[in-house]
Protein backbone atom coordinates (compact mmCIF):
# COMPACT_ATOMS: atom_id res chain seq x y z
CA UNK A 1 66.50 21.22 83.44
CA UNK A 2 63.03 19.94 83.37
CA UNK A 3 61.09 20.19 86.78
CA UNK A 4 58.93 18.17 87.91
CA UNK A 5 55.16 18.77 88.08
CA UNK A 6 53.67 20.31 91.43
CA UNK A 7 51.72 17.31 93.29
CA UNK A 8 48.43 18.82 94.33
CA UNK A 9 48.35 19.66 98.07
CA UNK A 10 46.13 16.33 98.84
CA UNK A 11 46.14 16.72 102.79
CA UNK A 12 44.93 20.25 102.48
CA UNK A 13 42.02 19.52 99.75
CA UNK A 14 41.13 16.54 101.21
CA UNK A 15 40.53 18.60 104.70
CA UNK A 16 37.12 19.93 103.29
CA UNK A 17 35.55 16.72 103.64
CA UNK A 18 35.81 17.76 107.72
CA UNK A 19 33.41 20.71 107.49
CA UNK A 20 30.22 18.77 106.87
CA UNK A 21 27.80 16.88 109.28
CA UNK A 22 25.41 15.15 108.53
CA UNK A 23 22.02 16.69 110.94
CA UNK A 24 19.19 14.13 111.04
CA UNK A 25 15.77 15.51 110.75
CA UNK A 26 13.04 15.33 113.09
CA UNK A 27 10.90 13.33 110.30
CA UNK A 28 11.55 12.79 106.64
CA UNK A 29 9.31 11.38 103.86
CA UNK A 30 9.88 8.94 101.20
CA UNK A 31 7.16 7.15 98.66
CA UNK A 32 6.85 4.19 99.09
CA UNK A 33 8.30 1.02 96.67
CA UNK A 34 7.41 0.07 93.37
CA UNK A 35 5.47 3.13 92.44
CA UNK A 36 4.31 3.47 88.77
CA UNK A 37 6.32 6.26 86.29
CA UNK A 38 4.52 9.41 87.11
CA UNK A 39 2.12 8.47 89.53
CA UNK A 40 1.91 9.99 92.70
CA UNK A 41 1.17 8.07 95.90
CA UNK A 42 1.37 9.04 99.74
CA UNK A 43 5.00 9.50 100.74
CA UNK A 44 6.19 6.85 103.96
CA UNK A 45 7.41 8.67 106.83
CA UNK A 46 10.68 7.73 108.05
CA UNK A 47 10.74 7.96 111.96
CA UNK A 48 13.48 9.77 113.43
CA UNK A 49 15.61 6.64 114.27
CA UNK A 50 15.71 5.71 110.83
CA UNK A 51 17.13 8.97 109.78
CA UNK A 52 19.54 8.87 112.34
CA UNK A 53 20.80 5.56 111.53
CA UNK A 54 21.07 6.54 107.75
CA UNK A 55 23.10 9.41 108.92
CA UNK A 56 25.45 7.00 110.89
CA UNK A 57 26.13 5.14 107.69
CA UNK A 58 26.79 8.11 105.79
CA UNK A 59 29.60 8.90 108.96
CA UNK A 60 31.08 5.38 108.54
CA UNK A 61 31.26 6.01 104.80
CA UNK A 62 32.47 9.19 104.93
CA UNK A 63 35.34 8.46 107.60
CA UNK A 64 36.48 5.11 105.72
CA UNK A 65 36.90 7.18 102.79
CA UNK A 66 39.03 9.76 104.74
CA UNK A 67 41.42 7.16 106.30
CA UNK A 68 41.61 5.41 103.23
CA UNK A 69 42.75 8.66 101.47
CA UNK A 70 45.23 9.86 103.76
CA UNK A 71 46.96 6.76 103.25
CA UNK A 72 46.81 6.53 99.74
CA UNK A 73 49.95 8.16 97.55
CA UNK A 74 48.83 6.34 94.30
CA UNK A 75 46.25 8.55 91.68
CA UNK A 76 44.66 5.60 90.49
CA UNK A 77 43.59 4.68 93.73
CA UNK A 78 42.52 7.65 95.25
CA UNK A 79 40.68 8.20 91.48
CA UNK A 80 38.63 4.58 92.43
CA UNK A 81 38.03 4.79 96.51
CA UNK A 82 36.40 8.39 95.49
CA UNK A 83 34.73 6.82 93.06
CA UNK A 84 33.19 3.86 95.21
CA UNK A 85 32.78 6.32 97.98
CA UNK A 86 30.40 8.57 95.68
CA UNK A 87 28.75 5.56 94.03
CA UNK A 88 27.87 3.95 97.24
CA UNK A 89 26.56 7.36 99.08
CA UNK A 90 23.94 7.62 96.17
CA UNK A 91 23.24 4.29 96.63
CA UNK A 92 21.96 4.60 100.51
CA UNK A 93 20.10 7.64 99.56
CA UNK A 94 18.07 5.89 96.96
CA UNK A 95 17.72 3.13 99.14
CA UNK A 96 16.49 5.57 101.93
CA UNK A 97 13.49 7.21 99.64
CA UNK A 98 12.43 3.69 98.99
CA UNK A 99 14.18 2.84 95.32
CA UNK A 100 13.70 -1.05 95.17
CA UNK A 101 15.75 -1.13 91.73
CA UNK A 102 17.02 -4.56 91.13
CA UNK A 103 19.47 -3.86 88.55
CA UNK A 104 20.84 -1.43 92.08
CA UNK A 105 21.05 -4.31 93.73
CA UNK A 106 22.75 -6.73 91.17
CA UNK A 107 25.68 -3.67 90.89
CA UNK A 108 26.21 -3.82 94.46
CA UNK A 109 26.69 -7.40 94.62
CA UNK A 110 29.07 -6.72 91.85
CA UNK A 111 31.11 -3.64 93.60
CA UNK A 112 30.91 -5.34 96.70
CA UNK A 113 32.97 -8.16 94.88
CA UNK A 114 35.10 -6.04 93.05
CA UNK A 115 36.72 -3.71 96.53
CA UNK A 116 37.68 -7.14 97.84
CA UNK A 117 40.41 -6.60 95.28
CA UNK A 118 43.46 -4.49 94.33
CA UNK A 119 42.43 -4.81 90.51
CA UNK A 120 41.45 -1.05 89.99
CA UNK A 121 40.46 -1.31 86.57
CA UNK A 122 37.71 -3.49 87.66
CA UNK A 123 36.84 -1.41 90.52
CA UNK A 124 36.59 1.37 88.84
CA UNK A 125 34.39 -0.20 85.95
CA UNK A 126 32.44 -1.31 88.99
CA UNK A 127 31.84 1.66 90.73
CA UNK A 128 31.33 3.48 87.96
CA UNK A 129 28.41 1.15 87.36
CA UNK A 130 27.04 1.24 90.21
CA UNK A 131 26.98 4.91 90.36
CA UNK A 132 24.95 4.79 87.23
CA UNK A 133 22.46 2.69 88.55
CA UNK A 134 22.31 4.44 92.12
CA UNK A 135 21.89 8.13 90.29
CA UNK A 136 19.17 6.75 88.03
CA UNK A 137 17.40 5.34 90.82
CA UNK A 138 17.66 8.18 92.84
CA UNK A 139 16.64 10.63 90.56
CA UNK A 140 14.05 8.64 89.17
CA UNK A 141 12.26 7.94 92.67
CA UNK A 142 12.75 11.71 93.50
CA UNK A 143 10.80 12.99 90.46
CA UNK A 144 7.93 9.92 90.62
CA UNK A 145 7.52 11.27 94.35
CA UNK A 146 6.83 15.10 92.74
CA UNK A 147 5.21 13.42 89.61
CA UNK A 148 7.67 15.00 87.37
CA UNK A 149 6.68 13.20 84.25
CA UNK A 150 8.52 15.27 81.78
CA UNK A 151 11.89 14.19 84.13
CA UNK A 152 10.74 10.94 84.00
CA UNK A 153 10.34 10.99 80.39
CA UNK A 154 14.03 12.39 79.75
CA UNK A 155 15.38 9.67 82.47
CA UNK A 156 13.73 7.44 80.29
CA UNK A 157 15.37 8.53 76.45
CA UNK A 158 18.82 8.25 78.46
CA UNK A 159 18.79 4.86 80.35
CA UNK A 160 16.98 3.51 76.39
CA UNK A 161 19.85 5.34 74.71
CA UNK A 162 22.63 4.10 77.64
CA UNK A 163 21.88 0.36 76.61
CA UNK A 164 21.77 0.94 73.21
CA UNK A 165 25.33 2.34 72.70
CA UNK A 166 26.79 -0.32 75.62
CA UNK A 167 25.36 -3.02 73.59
CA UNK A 168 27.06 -1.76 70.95
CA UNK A 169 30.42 -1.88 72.43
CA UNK A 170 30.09 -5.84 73.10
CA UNK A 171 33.41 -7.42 71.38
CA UNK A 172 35.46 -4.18 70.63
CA UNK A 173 38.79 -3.91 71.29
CA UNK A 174 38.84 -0.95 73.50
CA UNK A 175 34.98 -1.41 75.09
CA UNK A 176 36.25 -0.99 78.31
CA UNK A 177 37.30 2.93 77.15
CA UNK A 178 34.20 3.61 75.49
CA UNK A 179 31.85 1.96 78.34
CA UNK A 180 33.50 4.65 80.75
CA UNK A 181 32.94 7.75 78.58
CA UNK A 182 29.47 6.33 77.81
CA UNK A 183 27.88 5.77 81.50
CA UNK A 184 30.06 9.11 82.71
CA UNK A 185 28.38 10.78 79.63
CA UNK A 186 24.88 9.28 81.40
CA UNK A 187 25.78 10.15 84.29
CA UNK A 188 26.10 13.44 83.30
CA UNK A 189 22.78 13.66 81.74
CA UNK A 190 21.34 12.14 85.26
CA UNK A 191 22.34 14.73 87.07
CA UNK A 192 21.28 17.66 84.96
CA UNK A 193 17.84 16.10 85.39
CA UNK A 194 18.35 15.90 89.08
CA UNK A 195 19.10 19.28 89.09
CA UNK A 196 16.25 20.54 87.08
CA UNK A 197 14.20 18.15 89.98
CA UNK A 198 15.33 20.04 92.65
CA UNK A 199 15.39 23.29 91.11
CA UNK A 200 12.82 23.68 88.45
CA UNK A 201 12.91 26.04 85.51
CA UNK A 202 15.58 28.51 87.53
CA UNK A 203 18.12 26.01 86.74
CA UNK A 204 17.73 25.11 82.96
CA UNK A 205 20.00 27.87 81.77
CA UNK A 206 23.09 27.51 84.05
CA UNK A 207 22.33 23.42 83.44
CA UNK A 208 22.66 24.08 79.75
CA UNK A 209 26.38 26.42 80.14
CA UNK A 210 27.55 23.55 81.25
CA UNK A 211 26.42 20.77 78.64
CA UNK A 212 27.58 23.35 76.06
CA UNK A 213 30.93 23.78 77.60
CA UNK A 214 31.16 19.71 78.11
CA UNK A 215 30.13 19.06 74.42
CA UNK A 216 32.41 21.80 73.14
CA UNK A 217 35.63 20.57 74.90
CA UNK A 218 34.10 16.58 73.70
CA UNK A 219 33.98 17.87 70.13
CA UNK A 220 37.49 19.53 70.23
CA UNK A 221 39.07 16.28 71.61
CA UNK A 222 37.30 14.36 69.23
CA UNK A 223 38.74 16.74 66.23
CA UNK A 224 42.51 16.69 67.72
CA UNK A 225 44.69 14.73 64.75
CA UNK A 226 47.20 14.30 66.92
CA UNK A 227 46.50 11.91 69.86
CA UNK A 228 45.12 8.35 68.63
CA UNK A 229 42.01 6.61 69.96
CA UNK A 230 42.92 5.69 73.82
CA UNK A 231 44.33 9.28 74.32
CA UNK A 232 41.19 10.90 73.07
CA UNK A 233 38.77 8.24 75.26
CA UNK A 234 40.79 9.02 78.16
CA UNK A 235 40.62 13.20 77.66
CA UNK A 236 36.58 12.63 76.91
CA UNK A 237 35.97 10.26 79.87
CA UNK A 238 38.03 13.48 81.80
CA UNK A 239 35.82 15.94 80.47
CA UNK A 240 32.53 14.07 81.44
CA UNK A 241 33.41 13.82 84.87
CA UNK A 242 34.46 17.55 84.86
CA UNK A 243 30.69 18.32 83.78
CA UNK A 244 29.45 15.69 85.80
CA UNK A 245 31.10 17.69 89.15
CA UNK A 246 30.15 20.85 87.87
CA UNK A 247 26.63 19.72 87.42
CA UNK A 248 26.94 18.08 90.75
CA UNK A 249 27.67 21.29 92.79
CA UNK A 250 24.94 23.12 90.90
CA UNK A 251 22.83 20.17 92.47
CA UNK A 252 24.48 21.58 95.70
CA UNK A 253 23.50 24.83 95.34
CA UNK A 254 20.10 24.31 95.65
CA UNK A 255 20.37 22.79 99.49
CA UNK A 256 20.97 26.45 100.35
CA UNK A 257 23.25 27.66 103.69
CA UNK A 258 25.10 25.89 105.76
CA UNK A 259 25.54 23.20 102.99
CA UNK A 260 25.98 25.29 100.10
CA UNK A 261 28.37 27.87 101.70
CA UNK A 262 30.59 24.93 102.57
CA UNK A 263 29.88 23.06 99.26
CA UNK A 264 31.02 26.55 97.38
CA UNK A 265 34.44 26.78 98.91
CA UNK A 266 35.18 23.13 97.26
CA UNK A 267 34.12 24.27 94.07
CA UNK A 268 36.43 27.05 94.28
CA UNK A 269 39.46 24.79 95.38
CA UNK A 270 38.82 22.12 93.15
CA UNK A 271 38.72 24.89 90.39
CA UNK A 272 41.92 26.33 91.89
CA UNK A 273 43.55 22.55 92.18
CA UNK A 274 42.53 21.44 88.57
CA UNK A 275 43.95 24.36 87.43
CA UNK A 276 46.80 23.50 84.55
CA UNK A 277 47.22 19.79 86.27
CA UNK A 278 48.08 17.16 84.48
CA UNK A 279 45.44 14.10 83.43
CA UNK A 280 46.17 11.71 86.35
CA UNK A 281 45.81 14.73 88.74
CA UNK A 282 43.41 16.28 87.29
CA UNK A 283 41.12 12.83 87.46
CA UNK A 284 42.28 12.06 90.93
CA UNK A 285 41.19 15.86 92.32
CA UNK A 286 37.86 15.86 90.37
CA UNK A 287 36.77 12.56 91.61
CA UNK A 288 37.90 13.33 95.27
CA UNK A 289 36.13 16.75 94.67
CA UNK A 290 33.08 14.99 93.56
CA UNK A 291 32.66 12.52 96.24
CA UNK A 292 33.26 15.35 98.81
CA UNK A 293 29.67 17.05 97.68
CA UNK A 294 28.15 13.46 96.97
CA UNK A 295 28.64 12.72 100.54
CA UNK A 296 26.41 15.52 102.10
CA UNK A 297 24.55 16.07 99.29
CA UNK A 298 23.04 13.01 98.85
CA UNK A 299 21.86 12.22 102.47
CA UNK A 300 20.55 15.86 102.05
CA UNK A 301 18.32 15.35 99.23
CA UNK A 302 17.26 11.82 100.84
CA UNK A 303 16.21 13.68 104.14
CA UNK A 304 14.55 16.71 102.73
């Protein structure tokens, strides 16, 4: 008799959102708008009631997604409201350091749009968009603000080589497929430079285990004879989000204790969870385990 699969213990992963809280700082500093690539200016300080009233949105955000989830039995949908949940926390802390990106803003419009509907193909395609856009701007502000120009330079070669392969997906049959695997495959690249932002030099090797492990497990999909095209997009879409959370709790490691004491016993249950899952599962509890470090994380690294 064939069994079926263990469903992943939801309520209990899902519980680890609970442990963070957002602490507003007595003043935090962000450059100011439209700064040029690489040039340094006097950061803006944000007054205390500003901080407080980011942190307030990043509660309302935070407890939508949780009442959302709990009521959620589909994958699909828990994959997408994680998703949007992550995209949109980036979002308000690139908005808080004073990113003014208008391509930001014409993804919101669009996301906004999209969660007014129960189309989760578009949702998704939408969040994952607008993720793209928030990290970039995020990341991009944060290393113009320490005049990081060799970050700036590498955020550069992957937004230049981002357009060039979605351009090149205008009219195929399955460009929906390869426009996922390419911005999570940006996204991924994003983040390693955030990380190497936040944590200099000490961070390059442990950055590059996990590009080598992400590439390794791309090229061995991409080998595989027996799956055809869709299959193999799906598994390498999969594996980019698995480095992309990887490289996003090394991000988290940096924010030292409390944070990164509570942001260490998610990795370790996400690893446990993920463990021998199946595809739907596994995208479902990497997403949720994404968006539960995104959520502290990025008001973190806006406030500090």
């Amino acid at each position: 008799m064939i069994r079926p699969a263990k469903k992943p213990h939801f309520s209990r992963f899902l519980a680890f959102i609970s442990m963070f809280l957002f602490l507003p700082c007595p003043s935090v500093q962000a450059a100011a708008p439209n700064e040029a690539a690489g040039t340094a200016t006097l950061p803006a300080v944000r007054t205390q009631a500003e901080t407080e009233a980011l942190q307030q949105e990043f509660l309302k955000l935070k407890k939508k997604f949780e009442q959302d989830a709990q009521k959620t039995k589909e994958q699909k949908t828990l994959t997408t409201l994680a998703l949007e949940t992550t995209a949109q926390s980036w979002a308000l802390a690139a908005s808080f350091i004073g990113s003014n990106d208008a391509e930001l803003r014409n993804k919101k419009t669009a996301i906004d749009k999209a969660m007014a509907s129960k189309n989760w193909d578009s949702r998704e395609m939408a969040a994952l968009e607008y993720y793209y856009e928030a990290l970039f701007a995020m990341t991009r502000k944060a290393a113009q603000n320490k005049s990081q120009a060799p970050l700036l330079v590498e955020l550069d070669s992957i937004a230049a080589k981002t357009a060039e392969q979605l351009a090149g997906l205008k009219g195929k049959p399955d460009a929906a497929l390869e426009k996922r695997v390419v911005l999570s495959g940006s996204l991924t690249g994003i983040m390693a430079v955030a990380v190497k932002s936040v944590g200099g030099g000490a961070m390059e090797q442990p950055i590059q285990l996990i590009v080598k492990e992400t590439l390794s497990k791309a090229n061995a999909v991409s080998a595989r004879p027996d799956i055809h095209y869709r299959a193999k997009l799906s598994l390498l879409y999969a594996n980019n989000v698995h480095g992309l959370t990887a490289l996003t709790f090394l991000l988290g490691h940096n924010a030292g204790p409390p944070l990164s004491n509570e942001l260490a016993k998610v990795h370790n249950a996400w690893n446990t969870h993920v463990r021998d899952a199946s595809l739907p599962d596994t995208m479902s509890l990497t997403w949720t385990a994404q968006c539960q470090a995104a959520l502290p994380l990025s008001f973190w690294l806006a406030t500090h």
